[in-house]
C-alpha atoms as a PDB file:
ATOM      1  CA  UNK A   1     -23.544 -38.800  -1.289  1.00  0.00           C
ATOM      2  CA  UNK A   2     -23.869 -35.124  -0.818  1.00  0.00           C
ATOM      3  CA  UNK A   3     -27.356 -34.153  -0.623  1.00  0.00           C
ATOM      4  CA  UNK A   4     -26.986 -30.385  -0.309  1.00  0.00           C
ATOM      5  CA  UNK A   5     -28.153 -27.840  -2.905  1.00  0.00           C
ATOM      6  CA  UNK A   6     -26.261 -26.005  -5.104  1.00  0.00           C
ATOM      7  CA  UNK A   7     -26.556 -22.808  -3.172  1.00  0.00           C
ATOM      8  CA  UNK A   8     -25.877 -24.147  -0.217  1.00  0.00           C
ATOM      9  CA  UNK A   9     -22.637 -25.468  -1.550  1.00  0.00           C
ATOM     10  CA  UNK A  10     -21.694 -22.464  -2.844  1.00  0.00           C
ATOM     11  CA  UNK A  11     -22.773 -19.942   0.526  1.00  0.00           C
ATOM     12  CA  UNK A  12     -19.851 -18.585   1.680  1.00  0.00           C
ATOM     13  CA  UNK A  13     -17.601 -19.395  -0.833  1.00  0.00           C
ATOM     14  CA  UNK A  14     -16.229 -16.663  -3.759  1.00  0.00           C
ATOM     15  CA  UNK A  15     -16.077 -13.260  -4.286  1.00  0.00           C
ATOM     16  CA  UNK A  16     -18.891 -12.360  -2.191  1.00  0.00           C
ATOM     17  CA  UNK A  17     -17.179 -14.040   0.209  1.00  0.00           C
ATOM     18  CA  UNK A  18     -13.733 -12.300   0.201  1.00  0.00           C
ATOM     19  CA  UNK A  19     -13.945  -9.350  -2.434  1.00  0.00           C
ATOM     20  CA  UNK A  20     -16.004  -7.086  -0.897  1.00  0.00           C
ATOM     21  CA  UNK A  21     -13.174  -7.231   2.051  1.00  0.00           C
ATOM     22  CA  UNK A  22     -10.540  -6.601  -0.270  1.00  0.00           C
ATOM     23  CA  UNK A  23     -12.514  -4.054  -2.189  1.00  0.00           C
ATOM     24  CA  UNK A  24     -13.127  -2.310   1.177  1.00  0.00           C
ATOM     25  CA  UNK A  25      -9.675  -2.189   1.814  1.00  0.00           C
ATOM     26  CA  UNK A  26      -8.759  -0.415  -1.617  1.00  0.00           C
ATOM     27  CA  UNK A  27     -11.043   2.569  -1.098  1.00  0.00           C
ATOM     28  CA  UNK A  28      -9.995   2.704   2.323  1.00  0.00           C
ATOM     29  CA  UNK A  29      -6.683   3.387   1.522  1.00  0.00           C
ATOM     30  CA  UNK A  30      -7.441   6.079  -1.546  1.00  0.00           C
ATOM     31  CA  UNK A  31      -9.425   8.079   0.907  1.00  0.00           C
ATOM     32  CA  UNK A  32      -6.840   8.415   3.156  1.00  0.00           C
ATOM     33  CA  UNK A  33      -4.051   8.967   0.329  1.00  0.00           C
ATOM     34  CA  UNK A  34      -6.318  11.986  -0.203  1.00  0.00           C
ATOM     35  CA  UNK A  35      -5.301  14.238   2.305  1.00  0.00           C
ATOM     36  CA  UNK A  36      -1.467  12.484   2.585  1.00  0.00           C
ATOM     37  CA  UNK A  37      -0.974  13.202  -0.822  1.00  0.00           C
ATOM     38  CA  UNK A  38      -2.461  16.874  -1.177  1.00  0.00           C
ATOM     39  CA  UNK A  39      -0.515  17.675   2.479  1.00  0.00           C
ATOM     40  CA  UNK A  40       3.382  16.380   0.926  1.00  0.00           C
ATOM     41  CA  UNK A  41       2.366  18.440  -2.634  1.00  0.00           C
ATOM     42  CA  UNK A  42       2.043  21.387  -0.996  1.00  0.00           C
ATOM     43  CA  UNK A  43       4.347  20.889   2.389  1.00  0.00           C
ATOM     44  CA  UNK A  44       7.230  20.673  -0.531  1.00  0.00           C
ATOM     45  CA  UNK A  45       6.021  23.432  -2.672  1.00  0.00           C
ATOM     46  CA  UNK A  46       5.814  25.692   0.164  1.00  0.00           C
ATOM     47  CA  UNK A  47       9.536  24.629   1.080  1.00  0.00           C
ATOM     48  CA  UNK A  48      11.446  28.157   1.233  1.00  0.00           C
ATOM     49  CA  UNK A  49      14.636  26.719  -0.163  1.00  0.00           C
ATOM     50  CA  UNK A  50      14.830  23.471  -2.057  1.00  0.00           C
ATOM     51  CA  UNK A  51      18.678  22.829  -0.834  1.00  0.00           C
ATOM     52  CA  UNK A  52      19.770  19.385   1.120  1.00  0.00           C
ATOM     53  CA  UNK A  53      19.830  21.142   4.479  1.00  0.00           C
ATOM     54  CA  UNK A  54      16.192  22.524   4.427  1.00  0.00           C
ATOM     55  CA  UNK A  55      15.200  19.254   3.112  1.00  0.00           C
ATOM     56  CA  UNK A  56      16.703  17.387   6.235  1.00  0.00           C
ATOM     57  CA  UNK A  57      15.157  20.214   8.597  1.00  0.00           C
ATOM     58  CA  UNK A  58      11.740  19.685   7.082  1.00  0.00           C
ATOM     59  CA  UNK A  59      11.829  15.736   7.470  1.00  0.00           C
ATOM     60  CA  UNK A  60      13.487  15.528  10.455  1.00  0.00           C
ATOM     61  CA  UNK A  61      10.489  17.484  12.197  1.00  0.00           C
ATOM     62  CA  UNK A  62       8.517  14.680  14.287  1.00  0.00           C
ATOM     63  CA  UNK A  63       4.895  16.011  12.575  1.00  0.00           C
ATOM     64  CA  UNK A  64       6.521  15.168   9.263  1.00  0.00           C
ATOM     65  CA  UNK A  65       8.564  11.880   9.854  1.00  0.00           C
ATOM     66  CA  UNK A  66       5.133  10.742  11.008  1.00  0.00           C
ATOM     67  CA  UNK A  67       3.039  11.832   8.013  1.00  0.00           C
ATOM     68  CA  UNK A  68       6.159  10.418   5.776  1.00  0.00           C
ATOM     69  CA  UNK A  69       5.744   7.100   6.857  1.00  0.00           C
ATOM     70  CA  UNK A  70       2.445   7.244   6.782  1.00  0.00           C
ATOM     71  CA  UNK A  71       2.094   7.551   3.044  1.00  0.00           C
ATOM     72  CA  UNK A  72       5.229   5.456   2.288  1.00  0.00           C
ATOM     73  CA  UNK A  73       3.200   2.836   4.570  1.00  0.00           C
ATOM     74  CA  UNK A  74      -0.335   3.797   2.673  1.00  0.00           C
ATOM     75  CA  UNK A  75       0.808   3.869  -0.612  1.00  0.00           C
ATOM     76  CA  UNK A  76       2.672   0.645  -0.648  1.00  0.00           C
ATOM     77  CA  UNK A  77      -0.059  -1.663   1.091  1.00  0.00           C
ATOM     78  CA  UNK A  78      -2.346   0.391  -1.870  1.00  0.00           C
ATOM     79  CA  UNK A  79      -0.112  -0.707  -4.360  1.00  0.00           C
ATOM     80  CA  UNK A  80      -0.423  -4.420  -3.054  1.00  0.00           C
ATOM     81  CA  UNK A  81      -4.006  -4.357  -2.794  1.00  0.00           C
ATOM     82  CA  UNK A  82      -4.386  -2.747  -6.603  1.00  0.00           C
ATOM     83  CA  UNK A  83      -1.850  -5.165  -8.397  1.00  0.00           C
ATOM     84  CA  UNK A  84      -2.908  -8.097  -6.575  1.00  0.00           C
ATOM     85  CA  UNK A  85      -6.492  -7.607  -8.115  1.00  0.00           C
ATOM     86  CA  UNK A  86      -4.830  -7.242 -11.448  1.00  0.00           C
ATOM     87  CA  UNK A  87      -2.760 -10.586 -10.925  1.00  0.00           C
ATOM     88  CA  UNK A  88      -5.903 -12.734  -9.785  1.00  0.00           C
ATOM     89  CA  UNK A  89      -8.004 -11.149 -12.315  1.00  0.00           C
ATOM     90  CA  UNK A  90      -5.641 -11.484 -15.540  1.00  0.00           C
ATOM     91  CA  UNK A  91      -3.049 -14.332 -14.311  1.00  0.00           C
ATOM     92  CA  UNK A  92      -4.141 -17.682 -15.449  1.00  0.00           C
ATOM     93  CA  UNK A  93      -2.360 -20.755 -14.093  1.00  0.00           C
ATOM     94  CA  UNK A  94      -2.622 -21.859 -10.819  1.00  0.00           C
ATOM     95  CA  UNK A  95       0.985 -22.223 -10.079  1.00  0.00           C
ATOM     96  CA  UNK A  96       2.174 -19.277 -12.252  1.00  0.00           C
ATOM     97  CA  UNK A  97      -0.928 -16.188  -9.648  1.00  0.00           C
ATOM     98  CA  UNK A  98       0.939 -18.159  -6.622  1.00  0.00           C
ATOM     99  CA  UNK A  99       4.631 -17.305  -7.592  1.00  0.00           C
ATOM    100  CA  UNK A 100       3.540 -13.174  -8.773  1.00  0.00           C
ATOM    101  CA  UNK A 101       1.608 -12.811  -5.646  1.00  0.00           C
ATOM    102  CA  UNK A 102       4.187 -13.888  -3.749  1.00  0.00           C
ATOM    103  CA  UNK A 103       6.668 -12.196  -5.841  1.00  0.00           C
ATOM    104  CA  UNK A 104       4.962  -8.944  -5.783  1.00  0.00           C
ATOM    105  CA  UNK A 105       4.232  -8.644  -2.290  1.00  0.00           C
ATOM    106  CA  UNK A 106       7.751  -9.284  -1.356  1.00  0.00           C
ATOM    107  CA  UNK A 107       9.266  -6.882  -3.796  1.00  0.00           C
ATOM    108  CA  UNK A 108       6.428  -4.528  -2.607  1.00  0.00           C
ATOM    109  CA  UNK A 109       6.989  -4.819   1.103  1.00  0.00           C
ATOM    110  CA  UNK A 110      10.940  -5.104   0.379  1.00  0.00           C
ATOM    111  CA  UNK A 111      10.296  -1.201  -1.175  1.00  0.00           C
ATOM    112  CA  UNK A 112       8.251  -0.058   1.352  1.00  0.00           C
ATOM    113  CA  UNK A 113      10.853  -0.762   4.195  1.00  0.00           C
ATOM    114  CA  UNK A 114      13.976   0.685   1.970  1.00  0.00           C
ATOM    115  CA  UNK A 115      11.527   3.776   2.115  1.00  0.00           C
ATOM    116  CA  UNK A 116      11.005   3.783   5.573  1.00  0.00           C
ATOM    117  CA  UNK A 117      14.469   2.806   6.854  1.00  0.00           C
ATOM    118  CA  UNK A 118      15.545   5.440   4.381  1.00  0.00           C
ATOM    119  CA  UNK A 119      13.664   8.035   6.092  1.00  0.00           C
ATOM    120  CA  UNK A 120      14.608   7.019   9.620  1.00  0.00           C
ATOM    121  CA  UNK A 121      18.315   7.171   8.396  1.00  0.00           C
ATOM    122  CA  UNK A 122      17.813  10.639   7.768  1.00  0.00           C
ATOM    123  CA  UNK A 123      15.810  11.614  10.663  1.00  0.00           C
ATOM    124  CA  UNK A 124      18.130   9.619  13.116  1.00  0.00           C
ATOM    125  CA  UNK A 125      21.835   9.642  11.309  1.00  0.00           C
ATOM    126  CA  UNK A 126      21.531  13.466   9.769  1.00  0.00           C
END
């Protein structure tokens, strides 16, 4: 016999619990696009010449391989957080949220380290 109240049965437990974290997280991670995203818009407008060679100069600079992976990095784990609020808010079955989550996260992270290894190819091969 459980002779606890309802609200103590429920402390702790739901969104209160764990979506504030997760909320936290999302605007977390659009403030800092901010400044990522404004800095690569104009670092590549303000690119003298728009040929393969400059391109590989401008990456290849440590300031900029840092910032690169930074919003490769960013904007993936942004991407996670925004589509796995979609999935759990919209996707019904039990079985049917546990196999997109999963799905999407690996095909998210999968993405995110082609980007990366991508750019370290460049900056390391080139």
């Amino acid at each position: 016999m459980n002779y606890r109240t309802p609200l103590a049965r429920a402390r702790g437990l739901g969104a209160a619990r764990e979506g504030l974290h997760a909320w936290w997280r999302q605007r977390v991670t659009a403030v800092a696009l901010i400044p990522l995203s404004l800095w690569f818009a104009l670092s590549l407008a303000l690119l003298p010449q728009t040929d393969y060679a400059s391109l590989v100069r401008w990456i290849t600079s440590p300031w900029n391989t840092v910032l690169l992976i930074s919003v490769i990095i960013i904007s993936f784990y942004h991407a996670t957080l925004g589509l796995q609020v979609i999935i759990e808010d919209y996707v019904h079955g039990d079985a049917v949220k546990l196999i997109s989550l999963l799905a999407m996260k690996l095909v998210l992270a999968f993405l995110a380290l082609t980007a990366s290894f991508a750019l370290l190819r460049i900056v390391f091969v080139d």
